[in-house]
Protein backbone atom coordinates (compact mmCIF):
# COMPACT_ATOMS: atom_id res chain seq x y z
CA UNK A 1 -0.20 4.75 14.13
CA UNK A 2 1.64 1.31 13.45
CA UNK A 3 -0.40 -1.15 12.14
CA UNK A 4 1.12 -4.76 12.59
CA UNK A 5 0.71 -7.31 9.79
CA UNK A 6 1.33 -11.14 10.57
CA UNK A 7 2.67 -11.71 7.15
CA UNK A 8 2.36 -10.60 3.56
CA UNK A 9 0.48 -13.20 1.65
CA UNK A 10 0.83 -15.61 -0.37
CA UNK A 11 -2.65 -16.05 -2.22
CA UNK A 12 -6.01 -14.00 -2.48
CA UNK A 13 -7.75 -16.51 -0.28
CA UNK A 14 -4.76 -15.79 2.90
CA UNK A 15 -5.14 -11.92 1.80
CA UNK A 16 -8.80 -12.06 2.55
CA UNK A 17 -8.72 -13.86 5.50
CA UNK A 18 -6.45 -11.31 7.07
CA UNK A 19 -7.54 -10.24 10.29
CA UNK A 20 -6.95 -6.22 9.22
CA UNK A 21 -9.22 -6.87 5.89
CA UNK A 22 -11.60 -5.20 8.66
CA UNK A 23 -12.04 -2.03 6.49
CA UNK A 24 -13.91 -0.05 9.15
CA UNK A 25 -11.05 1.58 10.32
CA UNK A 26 -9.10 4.01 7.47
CA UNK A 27 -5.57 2.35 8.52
CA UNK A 28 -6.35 -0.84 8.13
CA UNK A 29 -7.68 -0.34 4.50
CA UNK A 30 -4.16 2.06 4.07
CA UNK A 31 -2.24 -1.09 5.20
CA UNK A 32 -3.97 -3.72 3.57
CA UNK A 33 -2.71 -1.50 0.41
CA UNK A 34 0.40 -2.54 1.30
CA UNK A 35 -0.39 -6.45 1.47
CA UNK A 36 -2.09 -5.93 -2.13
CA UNK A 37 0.93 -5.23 -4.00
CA UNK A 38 3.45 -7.09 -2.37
CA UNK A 39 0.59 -9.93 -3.92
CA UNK A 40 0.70 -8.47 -7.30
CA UNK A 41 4.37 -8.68 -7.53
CA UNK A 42 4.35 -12.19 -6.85
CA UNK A 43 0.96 -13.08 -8.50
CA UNK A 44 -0.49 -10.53 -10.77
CA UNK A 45 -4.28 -11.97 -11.35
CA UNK A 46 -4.07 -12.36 -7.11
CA UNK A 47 -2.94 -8.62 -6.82
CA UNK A 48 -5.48 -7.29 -9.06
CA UNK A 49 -8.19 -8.79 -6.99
CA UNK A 50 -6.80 -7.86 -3.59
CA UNK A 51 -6.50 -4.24 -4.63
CA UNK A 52 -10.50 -4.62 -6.42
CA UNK A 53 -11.57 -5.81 -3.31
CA UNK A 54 -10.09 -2.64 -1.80
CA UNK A 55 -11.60 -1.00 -3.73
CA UNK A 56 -15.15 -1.78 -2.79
CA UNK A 57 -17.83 -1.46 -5.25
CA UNK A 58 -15.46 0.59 -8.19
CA UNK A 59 -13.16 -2.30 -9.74
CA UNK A 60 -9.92 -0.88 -11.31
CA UNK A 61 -10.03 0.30 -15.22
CA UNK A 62 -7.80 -1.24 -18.12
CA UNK A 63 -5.72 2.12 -17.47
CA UNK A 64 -5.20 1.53 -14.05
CA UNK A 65 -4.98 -2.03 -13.82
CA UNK A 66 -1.74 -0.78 -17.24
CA UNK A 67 -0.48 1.81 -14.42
CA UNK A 68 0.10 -0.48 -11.71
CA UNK A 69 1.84 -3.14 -14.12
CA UNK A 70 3.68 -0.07 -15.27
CA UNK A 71 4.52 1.00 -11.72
CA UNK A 72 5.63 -2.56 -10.24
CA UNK A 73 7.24 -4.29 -12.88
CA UNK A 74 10.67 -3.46 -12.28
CA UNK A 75 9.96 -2.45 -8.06
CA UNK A 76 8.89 -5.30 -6.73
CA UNK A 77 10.57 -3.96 -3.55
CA UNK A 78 8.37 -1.32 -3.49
CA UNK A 79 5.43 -2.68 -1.39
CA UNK A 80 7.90 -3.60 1.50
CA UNK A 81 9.27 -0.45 1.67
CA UNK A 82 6.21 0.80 3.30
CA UNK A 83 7.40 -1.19 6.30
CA UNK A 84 8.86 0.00 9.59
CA UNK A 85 12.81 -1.22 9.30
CA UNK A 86 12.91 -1.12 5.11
CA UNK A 87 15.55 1.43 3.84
CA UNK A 88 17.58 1.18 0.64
CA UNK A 89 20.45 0.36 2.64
CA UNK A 90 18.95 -2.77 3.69
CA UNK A 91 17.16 -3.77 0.22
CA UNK A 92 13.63 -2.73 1.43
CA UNK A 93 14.12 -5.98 4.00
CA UNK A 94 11.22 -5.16 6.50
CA UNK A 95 12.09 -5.60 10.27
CA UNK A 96 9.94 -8.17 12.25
CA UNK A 97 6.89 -8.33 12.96
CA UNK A 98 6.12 -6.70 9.78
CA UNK A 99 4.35 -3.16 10.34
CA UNK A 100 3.17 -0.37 8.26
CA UNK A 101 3.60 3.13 9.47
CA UNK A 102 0.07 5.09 8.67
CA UNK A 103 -0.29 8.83 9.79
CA UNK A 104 -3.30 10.54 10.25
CA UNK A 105 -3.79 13.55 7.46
CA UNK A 106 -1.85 16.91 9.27
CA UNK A 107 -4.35 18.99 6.70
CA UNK A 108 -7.82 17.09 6.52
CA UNK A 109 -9.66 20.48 5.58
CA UNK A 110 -7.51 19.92 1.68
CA UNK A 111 -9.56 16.58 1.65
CA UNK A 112 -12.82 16.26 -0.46
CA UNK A 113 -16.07 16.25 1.53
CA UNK A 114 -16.80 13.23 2.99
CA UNK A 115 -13.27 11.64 1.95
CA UNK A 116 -10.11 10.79 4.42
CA UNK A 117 -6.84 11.04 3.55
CA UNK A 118 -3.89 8.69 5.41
CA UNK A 119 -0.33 8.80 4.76
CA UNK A 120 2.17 5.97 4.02
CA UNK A 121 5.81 6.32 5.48
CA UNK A 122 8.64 4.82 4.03
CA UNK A 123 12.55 5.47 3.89
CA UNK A 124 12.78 5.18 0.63
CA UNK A 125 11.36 9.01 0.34
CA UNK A 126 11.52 12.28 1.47
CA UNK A 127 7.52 12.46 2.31
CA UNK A 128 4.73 10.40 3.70
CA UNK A 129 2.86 9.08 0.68
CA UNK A 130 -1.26 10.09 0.78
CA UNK A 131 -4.01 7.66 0.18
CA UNK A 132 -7.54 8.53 -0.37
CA UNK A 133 -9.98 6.58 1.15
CA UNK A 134 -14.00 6.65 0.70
CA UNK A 135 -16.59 6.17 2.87
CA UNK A 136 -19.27 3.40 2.09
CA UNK A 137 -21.74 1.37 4.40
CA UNK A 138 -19.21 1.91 7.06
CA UNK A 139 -15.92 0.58 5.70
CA UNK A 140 -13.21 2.51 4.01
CA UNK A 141 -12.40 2.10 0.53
CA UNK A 142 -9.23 3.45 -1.43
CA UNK A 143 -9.88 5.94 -3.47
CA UNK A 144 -6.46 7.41 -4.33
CA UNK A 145 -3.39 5.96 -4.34
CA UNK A 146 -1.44 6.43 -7.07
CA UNK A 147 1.63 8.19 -4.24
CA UNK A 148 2.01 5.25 -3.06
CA UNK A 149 3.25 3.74 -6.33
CA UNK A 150 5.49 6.64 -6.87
CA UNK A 151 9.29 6.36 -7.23
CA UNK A 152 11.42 5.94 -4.36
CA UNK A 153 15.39 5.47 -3.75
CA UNK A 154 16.41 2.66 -5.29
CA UNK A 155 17.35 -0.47 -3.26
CA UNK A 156 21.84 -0.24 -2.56
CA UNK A 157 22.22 -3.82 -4.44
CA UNK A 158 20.45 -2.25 -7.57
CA UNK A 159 22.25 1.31 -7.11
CA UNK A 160 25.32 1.71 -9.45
CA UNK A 161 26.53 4.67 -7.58
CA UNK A 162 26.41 2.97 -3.56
């Protein structure tokens, strides 16, 4: 399923007044994800709250809050990628309106009890990327989602070899 966004943005007080911040459905919490990081790149302090508050009542550790500095410092691309129309050819530019491509879990049985899985598309990767989402006083939290900060192909103005 496609799940529009009006615009990445530009604060934590726009991110939380986002219209899909409504975390009772799994794809909205999958693409808010999305919207988190594209924050962080711009505005670290901002990001780390947007992906807390994603994270509902389990804040991010030192270690993870190290692994997503480690992740995005030299990819701020990466959160964009994630969009419909991104592709290394293009420099990750997402097509408008911007849209995040979530797919249901083709093997739901391989996720933990009482846990959903969604997957991430983007071009810059062989494979949908999973996110793990958690159940809590009927919203969706992330879980897992360390995919999603993964390596992908590397934008054409940064490639040596295009």
């Amino acid at each position: 399923m496609n799940v529009p966004i009006s615009s990445f943005p530009a604060s934590l007080a726009e991110f939380c007044a986002m219209p899909r911040m409504d975390l009772t459905r799994p794809e909205n919490t999958a693409a808010m994800l999305i919207c988190a990081l594209d924050l962080y790149c711009r505005d670290r302090e901002a990001g780390i709250a947007a992906v807390n508050a994603l994270r509902g009542p389990r804040p991010m550790s030192p270690f993870e809050v190290q692994f997503l500095r480690d992740r995005l410092s030299d990819k701020p691309y990466l959160p964009r990628a994630y969009c419909l129309g991104a592709a290394p050819a293009n420099n990750y530019a997402p097509a408008a309106p911007l849209t995040v491509a979530v797919q249901e879990d083709p093997a739901p049985q391989y996720a933990p009890e009482g846990y959903k899985r969604v997957f991430l598309k983007t071009a810059g990767a062989d494979s949908p990327r999973p996110v793990t989402l958690r159940p809590k006083d009927g919203k969706w939290y992330l879980w897992e989602y360390a995919g999603v900060l993964a390596g992908i192909r590397v934008p054409v103005e940064e490639d040596p070899w295009a």
